[in-house]
C-alpha atoms as a PDB file:
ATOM      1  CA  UNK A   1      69.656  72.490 272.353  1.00  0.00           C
ATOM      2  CA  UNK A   2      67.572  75.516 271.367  1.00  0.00           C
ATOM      3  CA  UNK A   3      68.288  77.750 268.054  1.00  0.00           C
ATOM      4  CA  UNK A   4      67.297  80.897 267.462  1.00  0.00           C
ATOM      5  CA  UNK A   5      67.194  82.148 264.071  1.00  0.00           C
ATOM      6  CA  UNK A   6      65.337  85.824 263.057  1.00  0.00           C
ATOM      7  CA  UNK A   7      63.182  85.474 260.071  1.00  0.00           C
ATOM      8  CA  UNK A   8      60.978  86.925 257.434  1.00  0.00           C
ATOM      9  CA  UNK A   9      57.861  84.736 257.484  1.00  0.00           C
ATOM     10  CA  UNK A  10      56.409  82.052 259.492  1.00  0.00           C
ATOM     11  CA  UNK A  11      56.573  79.248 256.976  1.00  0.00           C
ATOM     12  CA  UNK A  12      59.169  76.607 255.792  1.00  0.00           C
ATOM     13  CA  UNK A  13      59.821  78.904 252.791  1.00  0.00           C
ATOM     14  CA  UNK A  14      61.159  81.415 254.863  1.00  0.00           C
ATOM     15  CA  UNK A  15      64.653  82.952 254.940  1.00  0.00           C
ATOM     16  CA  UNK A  16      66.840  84.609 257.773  1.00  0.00           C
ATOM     17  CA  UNK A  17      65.909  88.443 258.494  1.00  0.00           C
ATOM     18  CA  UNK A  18      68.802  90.580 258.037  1.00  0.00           C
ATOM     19  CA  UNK A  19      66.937  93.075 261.212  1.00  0.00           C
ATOM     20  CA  UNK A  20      67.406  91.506 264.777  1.00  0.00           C
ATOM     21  CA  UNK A  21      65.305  93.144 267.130  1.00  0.00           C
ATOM     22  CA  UNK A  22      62.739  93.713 263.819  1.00  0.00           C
ATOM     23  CA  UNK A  23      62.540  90.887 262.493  1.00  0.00           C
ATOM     24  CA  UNK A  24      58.930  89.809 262.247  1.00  0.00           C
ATOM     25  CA  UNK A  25      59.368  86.133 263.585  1.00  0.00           C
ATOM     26  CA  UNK A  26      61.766  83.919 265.649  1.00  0.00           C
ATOM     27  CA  UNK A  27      62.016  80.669 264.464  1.00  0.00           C
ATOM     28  CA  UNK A  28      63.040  78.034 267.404  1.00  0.00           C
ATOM     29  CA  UNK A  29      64.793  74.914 266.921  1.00  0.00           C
ATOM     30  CA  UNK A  30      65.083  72.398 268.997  1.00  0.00           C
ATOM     31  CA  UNK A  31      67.944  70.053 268.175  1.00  0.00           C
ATOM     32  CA  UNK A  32      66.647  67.271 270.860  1.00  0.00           C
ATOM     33  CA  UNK A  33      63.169  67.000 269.296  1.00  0.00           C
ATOM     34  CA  UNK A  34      64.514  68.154 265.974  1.00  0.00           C
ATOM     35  CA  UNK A  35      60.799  70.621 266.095  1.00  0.00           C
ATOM     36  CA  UNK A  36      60.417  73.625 264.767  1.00  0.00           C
ATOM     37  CA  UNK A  37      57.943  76.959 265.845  1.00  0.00           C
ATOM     38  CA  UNK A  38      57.804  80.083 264.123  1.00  0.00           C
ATOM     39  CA  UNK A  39      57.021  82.841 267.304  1.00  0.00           C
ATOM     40  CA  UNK A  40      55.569  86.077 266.606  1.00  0.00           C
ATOM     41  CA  UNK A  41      58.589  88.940 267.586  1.00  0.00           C
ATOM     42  CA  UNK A  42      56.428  91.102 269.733  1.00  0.00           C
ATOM     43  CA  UNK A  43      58.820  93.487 269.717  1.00  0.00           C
ATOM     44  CA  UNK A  44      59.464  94.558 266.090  1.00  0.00           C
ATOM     45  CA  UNK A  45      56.952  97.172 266.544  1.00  0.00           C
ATOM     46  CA  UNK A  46      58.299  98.863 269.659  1.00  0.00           C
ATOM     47  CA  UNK A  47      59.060 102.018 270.004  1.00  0.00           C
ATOM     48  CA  UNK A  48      62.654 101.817 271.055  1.00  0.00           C
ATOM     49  CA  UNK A  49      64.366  99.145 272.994  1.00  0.00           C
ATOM     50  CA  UNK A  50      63.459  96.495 270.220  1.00  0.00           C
ATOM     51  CA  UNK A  51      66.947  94.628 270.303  1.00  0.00           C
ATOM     52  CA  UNK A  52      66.691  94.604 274.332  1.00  0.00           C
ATOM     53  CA  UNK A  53      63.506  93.282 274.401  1.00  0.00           C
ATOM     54  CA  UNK A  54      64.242  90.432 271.273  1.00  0.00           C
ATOM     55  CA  UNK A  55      66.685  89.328 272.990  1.00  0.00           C
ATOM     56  CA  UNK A  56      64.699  88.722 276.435  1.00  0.00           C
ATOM     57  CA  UNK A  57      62.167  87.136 275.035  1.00  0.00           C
ATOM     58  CA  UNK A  58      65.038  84.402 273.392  1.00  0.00           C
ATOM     59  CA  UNK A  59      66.328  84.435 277.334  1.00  0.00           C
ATOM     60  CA  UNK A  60      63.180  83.319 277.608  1.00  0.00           C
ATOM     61  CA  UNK A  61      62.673  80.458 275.603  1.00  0.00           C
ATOM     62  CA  UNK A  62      65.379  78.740 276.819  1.00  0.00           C
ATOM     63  CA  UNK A  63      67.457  79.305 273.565  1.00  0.00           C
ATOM     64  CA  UNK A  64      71.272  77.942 273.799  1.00  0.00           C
ATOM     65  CA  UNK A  65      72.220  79.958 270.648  1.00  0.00           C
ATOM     66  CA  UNK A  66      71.103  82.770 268.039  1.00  0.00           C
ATOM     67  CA  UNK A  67      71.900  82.583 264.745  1.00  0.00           C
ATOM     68  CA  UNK A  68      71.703  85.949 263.201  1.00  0.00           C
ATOM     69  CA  UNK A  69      72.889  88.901 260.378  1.00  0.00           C
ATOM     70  CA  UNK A  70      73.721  91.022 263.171  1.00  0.00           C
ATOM     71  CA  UNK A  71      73.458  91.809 266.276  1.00  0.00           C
ATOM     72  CA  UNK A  72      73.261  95.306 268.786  1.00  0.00           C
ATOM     73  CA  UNK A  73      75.479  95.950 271.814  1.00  0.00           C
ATOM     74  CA  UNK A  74      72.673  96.132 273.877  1.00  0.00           C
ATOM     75  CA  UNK A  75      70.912  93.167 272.396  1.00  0.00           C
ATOM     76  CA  UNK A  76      74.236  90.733 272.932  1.00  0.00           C
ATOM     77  CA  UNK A  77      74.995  92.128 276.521  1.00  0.00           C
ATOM     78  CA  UNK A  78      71.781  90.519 277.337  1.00  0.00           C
ATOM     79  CA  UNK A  79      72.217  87.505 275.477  1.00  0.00           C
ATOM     80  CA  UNK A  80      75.743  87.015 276.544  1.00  0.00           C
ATOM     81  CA  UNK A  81      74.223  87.792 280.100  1.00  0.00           C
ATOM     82  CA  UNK A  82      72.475  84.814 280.031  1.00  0.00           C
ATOM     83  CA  UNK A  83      74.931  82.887 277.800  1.00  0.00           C
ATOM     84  CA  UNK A  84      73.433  82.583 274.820  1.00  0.00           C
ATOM     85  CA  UNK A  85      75.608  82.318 272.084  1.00  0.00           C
ATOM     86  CA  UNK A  86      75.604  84.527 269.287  1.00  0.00           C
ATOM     87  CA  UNK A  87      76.253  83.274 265.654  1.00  0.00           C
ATOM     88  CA  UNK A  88      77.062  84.925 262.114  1.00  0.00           C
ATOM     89  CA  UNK A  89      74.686  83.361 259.617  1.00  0.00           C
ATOM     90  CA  UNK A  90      76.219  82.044 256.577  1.00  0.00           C
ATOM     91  CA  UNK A  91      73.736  82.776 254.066  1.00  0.00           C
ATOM     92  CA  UNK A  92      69.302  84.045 253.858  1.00  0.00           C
ATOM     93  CA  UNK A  93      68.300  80.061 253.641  1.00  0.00           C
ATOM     94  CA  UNK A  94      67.325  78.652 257.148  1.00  0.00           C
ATOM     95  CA  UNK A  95      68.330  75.201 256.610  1.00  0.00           C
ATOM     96  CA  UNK A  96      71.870  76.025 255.475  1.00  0.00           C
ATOM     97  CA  UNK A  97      72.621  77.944 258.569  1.00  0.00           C
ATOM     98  CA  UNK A  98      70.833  74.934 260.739  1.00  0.00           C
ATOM     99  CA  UNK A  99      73.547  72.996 259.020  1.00  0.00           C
ATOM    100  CA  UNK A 100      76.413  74.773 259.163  1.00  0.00           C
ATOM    101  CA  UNK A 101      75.838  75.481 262.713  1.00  0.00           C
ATOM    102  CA  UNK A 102      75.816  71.358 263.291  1.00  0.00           C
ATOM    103  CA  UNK A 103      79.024  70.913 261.228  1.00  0.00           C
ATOM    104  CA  UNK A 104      80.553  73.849 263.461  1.00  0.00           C
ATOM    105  CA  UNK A 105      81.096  76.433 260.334  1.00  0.00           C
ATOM    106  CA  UNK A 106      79.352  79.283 261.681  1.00  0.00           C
ATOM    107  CA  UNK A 107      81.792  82.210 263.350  1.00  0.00           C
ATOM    108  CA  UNK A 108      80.782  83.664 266.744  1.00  0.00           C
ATOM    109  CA  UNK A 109      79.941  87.291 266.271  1.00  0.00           C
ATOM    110  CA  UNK A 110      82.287  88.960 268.656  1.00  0.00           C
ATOM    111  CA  UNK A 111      81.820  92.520 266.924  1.00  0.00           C
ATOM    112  CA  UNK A 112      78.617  94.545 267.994  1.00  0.00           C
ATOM    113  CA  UNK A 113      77.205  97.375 266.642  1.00  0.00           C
ATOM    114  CA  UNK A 114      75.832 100.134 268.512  1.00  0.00           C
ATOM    115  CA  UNK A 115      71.957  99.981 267.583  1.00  0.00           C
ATOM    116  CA  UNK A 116      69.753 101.681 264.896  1.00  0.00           C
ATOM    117  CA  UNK A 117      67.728 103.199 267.620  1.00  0.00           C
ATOM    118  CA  UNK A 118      64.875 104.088 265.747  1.00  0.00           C
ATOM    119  CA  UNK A 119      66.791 103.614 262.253  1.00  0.00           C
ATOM    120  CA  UNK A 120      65.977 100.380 260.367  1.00  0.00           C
END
């Protein structure tokens, strides 16, 4: 399985990004290998669309489920499109979401905001 979580940096030392579509890197997990790679989020610098366009690119990758702060309604309609899952992070420290997600405490965001669309 393939996690998604937004974050900050592209270290170890890094913690969750409370901006989606803006966050400056994707980490990806895969549970399987148990690897981790920190992706550049071309799309934190776009102009508009920057949720849409996140979220295609973790389409992309093959991701099973996002972990995140928060999420857009245009952002999730493409993840739940292509049935990603979408998960409320428990806390800014990558490895304790990573393991509440494996021991099943993280919520399912079901609640969607509209967008900052151009806000940050």
């Amino acid at each position: 399985m393939k996690i998604v979580i937004p974050v900050n940096e592209n270290s170890n030392e890094t913690t969750v990004c409370a901006s989606f579509g803006r966050a400056p890197y994707f980490l990806i997990y895969d549970t399987k290998n148990q690897t981790e790679e920190y992706v550049k989020n071309l799309a934190a610098d776009a102009q508009g669309g920057a949720g849409i366009k996140a979220a295609q690119f973790i389409v992309d990758s093959g991701a099973d489920a996002l972990l995140t702060v928060r999420c857009g309604q245009n952002a999730a309609d493409v993840l739940n499109a292509a049935g990603v899952k979408i998960y409320k992070t428990s806390s800014d420290k990558v490895d304790e979401n990573l393991k509440d997600f494996a021991e099943g405490k993280l919520e399912a965001i079901t609640q969607f905001h509209a967008g900052f669309h151009g806000r940050q």
